[in-house]
N, C-alpha and C. Protein backbone atom coordinates (compact mmCIF):
# COMPACT_ATOMS: atom_id res chain seq x y z
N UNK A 1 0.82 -1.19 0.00
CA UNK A 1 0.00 0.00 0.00
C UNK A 1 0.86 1.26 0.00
N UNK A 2 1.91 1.16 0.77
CA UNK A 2 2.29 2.48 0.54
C UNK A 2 3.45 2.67 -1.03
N UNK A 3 3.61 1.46 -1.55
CA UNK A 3 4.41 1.78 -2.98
C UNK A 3 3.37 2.06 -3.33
N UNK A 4 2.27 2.15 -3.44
CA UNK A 4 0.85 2.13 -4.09
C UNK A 4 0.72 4.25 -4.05
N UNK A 5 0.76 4.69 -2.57
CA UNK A 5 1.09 6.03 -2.26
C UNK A 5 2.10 6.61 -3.07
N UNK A 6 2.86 6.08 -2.93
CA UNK A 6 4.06 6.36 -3.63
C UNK A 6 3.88 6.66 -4.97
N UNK A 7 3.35 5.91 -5.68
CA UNK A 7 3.12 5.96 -7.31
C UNK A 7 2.34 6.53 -7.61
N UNK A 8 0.92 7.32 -6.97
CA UNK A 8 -0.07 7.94 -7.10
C UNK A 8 0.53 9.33 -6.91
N UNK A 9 1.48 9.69 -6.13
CA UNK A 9 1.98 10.62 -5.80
C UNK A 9 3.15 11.23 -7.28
N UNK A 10 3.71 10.14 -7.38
CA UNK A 10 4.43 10.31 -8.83
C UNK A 10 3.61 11.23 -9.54
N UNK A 11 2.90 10.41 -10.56
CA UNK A 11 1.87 9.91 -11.14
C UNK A 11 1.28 11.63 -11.29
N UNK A 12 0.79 11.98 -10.27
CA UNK A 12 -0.06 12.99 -9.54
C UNK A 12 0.99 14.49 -10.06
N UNK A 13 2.06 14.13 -9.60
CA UNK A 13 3.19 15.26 -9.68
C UNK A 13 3.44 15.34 -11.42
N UNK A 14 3.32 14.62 -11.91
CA UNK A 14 3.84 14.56 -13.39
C UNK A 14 3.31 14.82 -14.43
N UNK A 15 1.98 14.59 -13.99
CA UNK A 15 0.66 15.33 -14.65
C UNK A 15 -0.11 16.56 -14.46
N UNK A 16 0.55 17.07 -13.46
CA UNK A 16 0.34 18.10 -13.02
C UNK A 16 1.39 19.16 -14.08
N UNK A 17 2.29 18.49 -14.00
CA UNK A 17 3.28 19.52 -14.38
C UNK A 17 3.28 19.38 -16.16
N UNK A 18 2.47 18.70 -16.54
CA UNK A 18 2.26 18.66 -17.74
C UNK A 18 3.57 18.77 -18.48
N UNK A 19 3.49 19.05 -19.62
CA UNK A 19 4.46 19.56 -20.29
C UNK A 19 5.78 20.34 -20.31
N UNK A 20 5.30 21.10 -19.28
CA UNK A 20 6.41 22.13 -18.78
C UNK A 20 7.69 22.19 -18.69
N UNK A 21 8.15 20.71 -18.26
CA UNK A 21 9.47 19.97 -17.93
C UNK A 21 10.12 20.49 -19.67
N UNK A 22 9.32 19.84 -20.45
CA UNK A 22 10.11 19.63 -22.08
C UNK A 22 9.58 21.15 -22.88
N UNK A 23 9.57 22.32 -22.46
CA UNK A 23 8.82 23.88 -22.88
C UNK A 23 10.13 24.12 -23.97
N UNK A 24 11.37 23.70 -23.55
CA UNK A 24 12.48 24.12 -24.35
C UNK A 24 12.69 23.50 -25.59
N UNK A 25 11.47 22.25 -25.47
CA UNK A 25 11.95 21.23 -27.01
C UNK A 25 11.11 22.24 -28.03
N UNK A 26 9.83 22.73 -27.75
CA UNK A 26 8.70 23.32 -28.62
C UNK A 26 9.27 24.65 -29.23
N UNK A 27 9.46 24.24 -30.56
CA UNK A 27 9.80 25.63 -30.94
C UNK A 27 8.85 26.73 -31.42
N UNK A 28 9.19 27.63 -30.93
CA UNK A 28 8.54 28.92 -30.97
C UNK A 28 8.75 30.07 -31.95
N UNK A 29 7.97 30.69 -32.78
CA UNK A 29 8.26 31.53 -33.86
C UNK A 29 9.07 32.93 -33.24
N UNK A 30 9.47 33.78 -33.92
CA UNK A 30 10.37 34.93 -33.16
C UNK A 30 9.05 36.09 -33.68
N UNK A 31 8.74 36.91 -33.06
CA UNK A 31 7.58 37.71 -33.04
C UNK A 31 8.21 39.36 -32.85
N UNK A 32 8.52 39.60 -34.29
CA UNK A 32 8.50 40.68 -34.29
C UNK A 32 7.73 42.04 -33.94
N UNK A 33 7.37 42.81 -33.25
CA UNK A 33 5.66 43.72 -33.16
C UNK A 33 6.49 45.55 -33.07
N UNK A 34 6.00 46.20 -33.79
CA UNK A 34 5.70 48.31 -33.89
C UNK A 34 7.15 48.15 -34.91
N UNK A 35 7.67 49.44 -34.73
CA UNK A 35 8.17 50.28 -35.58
C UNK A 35 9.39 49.73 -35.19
N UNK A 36 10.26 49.30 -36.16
CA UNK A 36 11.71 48.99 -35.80
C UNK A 36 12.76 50.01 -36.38
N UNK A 37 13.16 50.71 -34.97
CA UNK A 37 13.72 51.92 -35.86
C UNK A 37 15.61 51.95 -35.03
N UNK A 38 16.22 51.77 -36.37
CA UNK A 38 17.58 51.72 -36.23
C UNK A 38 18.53 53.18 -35.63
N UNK A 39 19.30 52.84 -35.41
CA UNK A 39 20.46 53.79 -34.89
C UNK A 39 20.49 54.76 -35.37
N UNK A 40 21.05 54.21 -36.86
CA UNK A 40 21.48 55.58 -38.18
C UNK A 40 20.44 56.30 -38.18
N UNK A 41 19.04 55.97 -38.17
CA UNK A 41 17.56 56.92 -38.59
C UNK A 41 17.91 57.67 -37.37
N UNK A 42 18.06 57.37 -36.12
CA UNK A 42 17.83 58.59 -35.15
C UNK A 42 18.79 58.81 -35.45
N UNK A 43 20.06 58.77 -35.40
CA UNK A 43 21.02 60.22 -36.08
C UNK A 43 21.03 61.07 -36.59
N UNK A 44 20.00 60.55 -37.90
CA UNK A 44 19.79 61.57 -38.89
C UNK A 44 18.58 62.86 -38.36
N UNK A 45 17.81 62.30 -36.91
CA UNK A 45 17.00 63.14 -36.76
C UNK A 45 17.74 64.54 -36.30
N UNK A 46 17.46 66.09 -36.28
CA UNK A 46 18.02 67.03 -36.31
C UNK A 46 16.53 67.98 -35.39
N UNK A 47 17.01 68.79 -34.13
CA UNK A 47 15.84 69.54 -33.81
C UNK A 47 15.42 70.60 -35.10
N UNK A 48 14.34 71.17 -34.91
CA UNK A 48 13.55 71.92 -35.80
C UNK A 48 13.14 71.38 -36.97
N UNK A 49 13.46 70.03 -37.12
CA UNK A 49 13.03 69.06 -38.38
C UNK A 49 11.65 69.25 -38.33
N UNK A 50 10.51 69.27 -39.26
CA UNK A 50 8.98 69.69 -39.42
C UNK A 50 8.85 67.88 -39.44
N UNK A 51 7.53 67.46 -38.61
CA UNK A 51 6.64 66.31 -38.73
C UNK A 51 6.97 65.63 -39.72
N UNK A 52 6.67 66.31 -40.69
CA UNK A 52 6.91 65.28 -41.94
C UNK A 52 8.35 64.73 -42.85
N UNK A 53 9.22 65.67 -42.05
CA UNK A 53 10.43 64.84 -42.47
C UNK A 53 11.16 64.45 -41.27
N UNK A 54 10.35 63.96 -40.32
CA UNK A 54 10.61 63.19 -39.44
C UNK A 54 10.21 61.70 -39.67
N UNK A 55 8.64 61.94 -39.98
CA UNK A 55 8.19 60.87 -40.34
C UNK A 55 8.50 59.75 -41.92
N UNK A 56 9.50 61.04 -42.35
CA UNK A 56 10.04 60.41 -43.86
C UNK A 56 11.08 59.54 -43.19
N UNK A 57 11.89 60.13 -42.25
CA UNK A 57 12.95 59.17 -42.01
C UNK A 57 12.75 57.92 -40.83
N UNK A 58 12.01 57.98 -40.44
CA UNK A 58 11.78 56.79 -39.09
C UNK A 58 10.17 56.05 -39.84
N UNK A 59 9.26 56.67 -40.50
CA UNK A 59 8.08 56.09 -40.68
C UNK A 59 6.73 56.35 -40.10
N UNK A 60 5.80 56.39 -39.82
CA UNK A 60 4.50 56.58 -39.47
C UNK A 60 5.19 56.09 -37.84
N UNK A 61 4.70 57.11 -36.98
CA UNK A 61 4.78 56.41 -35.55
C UNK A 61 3.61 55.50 -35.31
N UNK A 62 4.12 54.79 -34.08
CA UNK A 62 3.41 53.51 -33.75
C UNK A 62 1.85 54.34 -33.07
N UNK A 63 2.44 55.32 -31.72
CA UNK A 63 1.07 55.76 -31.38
C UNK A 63 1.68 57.56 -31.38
N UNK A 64 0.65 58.13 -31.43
CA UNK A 64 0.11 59.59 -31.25
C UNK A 64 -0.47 59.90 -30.42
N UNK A 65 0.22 60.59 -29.08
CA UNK A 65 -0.71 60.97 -27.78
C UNK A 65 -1.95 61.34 -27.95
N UNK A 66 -3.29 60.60 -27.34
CA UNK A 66 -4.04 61.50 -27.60
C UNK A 66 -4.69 62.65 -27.20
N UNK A 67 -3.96 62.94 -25.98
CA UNK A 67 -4.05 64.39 -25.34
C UNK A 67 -3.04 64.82 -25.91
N UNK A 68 -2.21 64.91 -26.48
CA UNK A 68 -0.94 65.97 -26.26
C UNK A 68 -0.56 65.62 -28.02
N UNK A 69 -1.05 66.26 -28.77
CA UNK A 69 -0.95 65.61 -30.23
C UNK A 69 0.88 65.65 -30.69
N UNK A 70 1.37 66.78 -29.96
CA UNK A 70 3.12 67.08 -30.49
C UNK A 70 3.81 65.84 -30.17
N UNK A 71 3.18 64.72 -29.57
CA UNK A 71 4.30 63.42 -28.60
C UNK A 71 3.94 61.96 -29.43
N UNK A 72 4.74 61.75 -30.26
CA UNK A 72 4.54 60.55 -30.60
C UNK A 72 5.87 59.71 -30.02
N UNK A 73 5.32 58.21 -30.63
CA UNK A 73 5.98 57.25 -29.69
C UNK A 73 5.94 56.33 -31.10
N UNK A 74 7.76 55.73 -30.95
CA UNK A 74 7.68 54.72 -31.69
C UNK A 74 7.58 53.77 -30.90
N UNK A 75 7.37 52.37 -30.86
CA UNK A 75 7.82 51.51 -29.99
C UNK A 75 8.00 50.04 -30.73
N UNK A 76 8.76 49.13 -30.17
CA UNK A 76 9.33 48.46 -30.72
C UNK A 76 9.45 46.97 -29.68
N UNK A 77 9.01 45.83 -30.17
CA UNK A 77 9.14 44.38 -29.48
C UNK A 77 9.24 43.24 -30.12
N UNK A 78 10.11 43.20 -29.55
CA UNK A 78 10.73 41.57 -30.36
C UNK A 78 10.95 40.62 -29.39
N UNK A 79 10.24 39.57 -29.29
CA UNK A 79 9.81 38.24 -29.15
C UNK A 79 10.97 37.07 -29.66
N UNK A 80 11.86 36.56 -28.89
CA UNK A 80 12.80 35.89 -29.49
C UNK A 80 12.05 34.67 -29.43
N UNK A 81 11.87 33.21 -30.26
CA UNK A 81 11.18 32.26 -29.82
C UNK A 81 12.06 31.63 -28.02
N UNK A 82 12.82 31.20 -27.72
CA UNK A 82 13.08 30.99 -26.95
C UNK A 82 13.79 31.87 -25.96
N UNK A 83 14.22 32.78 -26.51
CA UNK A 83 15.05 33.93 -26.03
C UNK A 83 14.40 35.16 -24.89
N UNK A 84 15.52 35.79 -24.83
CA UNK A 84 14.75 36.90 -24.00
C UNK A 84 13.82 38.19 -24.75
N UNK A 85 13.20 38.72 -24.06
CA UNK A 85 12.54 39.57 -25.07
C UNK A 85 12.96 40.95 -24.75
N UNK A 86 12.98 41.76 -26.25
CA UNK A 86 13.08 43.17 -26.53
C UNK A 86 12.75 44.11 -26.34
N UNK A 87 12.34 45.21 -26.25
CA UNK A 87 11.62 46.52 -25.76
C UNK A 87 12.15 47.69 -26.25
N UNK A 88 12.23 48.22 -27.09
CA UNK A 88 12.67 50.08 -27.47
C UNK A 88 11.55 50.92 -27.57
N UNK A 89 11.79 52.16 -26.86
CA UNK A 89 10.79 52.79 -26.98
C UNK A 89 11.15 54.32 -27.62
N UNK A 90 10.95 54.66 -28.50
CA UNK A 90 11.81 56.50 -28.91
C UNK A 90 10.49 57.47 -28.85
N UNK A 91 10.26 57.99 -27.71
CA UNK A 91 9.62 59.28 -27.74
C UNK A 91 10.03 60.79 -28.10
N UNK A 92 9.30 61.22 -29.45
CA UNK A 92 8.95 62.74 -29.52
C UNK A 92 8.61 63.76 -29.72
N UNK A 93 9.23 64.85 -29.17
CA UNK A 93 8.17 66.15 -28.92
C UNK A 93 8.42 67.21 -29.65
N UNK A 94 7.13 67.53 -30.14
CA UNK A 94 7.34 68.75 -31.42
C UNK A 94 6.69 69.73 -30.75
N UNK A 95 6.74 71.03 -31.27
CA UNK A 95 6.81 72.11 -30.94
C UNK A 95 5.24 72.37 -31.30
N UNK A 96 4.60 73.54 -31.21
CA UNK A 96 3.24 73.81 -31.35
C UNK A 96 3.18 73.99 -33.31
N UNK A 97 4.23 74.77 -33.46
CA UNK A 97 4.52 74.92 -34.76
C UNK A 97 4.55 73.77 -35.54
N UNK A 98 4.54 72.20 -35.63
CA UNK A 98 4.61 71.04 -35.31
C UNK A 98 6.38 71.13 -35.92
N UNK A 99 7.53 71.11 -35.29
CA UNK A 99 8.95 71.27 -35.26
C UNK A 99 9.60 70.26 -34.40
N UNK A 100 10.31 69.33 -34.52
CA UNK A 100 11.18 68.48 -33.18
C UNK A 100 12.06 69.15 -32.25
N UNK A 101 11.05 69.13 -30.93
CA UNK A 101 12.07 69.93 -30.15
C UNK A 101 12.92 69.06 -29.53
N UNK A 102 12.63 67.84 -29.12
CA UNK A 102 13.44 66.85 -28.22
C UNK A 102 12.99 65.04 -28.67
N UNK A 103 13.98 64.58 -28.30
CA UNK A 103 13.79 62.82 -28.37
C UNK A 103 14.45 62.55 -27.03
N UNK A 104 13.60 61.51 -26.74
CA UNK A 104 13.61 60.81 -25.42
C UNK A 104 13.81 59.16 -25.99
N UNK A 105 14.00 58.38 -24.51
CA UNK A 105 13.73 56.65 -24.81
C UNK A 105 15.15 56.05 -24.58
N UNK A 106 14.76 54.63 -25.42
CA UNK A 106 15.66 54.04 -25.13
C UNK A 106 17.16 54.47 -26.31
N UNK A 107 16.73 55.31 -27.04
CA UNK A 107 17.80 55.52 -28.07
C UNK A 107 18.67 57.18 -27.24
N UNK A 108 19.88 56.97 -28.33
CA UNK A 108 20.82 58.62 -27.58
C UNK A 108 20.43 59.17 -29.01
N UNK A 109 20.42 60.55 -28.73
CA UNK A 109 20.42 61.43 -29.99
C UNK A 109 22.00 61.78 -30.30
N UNK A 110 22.38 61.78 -31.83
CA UNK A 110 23.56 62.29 -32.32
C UNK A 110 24.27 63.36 -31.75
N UNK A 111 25.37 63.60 -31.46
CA UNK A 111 25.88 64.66 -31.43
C UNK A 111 25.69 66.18 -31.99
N UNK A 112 24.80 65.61 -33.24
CA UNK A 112 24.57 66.99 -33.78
C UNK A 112 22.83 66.71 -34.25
N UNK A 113 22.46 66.49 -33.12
CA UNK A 113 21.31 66.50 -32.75
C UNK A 113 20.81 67.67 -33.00
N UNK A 114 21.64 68.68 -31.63
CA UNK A 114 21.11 70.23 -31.39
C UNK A 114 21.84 71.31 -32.70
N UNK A 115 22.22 70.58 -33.75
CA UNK A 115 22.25 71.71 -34.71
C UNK A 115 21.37 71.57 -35.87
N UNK A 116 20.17 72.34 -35.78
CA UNK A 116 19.40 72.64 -37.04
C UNK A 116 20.06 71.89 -38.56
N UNK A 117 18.71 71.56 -39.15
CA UNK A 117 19.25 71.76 -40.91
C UNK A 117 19.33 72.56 -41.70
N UNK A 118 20.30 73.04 -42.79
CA UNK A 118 19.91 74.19 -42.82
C UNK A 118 19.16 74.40 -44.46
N UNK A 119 18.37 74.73 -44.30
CA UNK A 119 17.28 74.30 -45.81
C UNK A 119 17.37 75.62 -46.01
């Protein structure tokens, strides 16, 4: 009786845990998700750049505040199948004039960030 305990208890534990043990054999697709926006593009961003040649060089942002229309947000997630997962986020803020006054996030702005283009 009690190998009997014993094996129910196994038994009990192993089915419980379903699958879980073997999670690393199942392969998993890599899940790209928003705006994947590289290094070089924010370099090229420059303050006083107008909306739309902001959006020429990085792309349609992911979201558009909807209180605060000057603040968009790219954002960016990648899903490794087994791996760890990704997160970038580049927030920014245009001027009333709609102009780039600043970038925030997980990216650095260029060195010559703070010098105008000169058109």
């Amino acid at each position: 009786m009690r190998n009997f305990t014993k094996l129910v208890i196994l038994v009990s534990a192993l089915s419980l845990s379903g699958c879980s043990a073997f999670d690393w054999l199942v392969y998993k697709i890599d899940i790209p998700q928003g705006n994947y926006v590289d290094d070089a593009k924010v370099e090229q961003l420059r303050v006083q750049m107008s909306a739309e040649q902001v959006q020429f060089v990085l792309g349609t942002p992911m979201l558009i505040d909807t209180f605060d229309k000057s603040r968009w947000y790219y954002l960016y997630r990648y899903q490794n199948g087994n791996g760890p997962l990704e997160e970038r986020e580049l927030v920014l803020q245009f001027s009333d004039d709609g102009r780039l006054v600043s970038l925030s996030g997980d990216y650095t702005p260029s060195p010559n960030f703070n010098q105008a283009l000169d058109l």
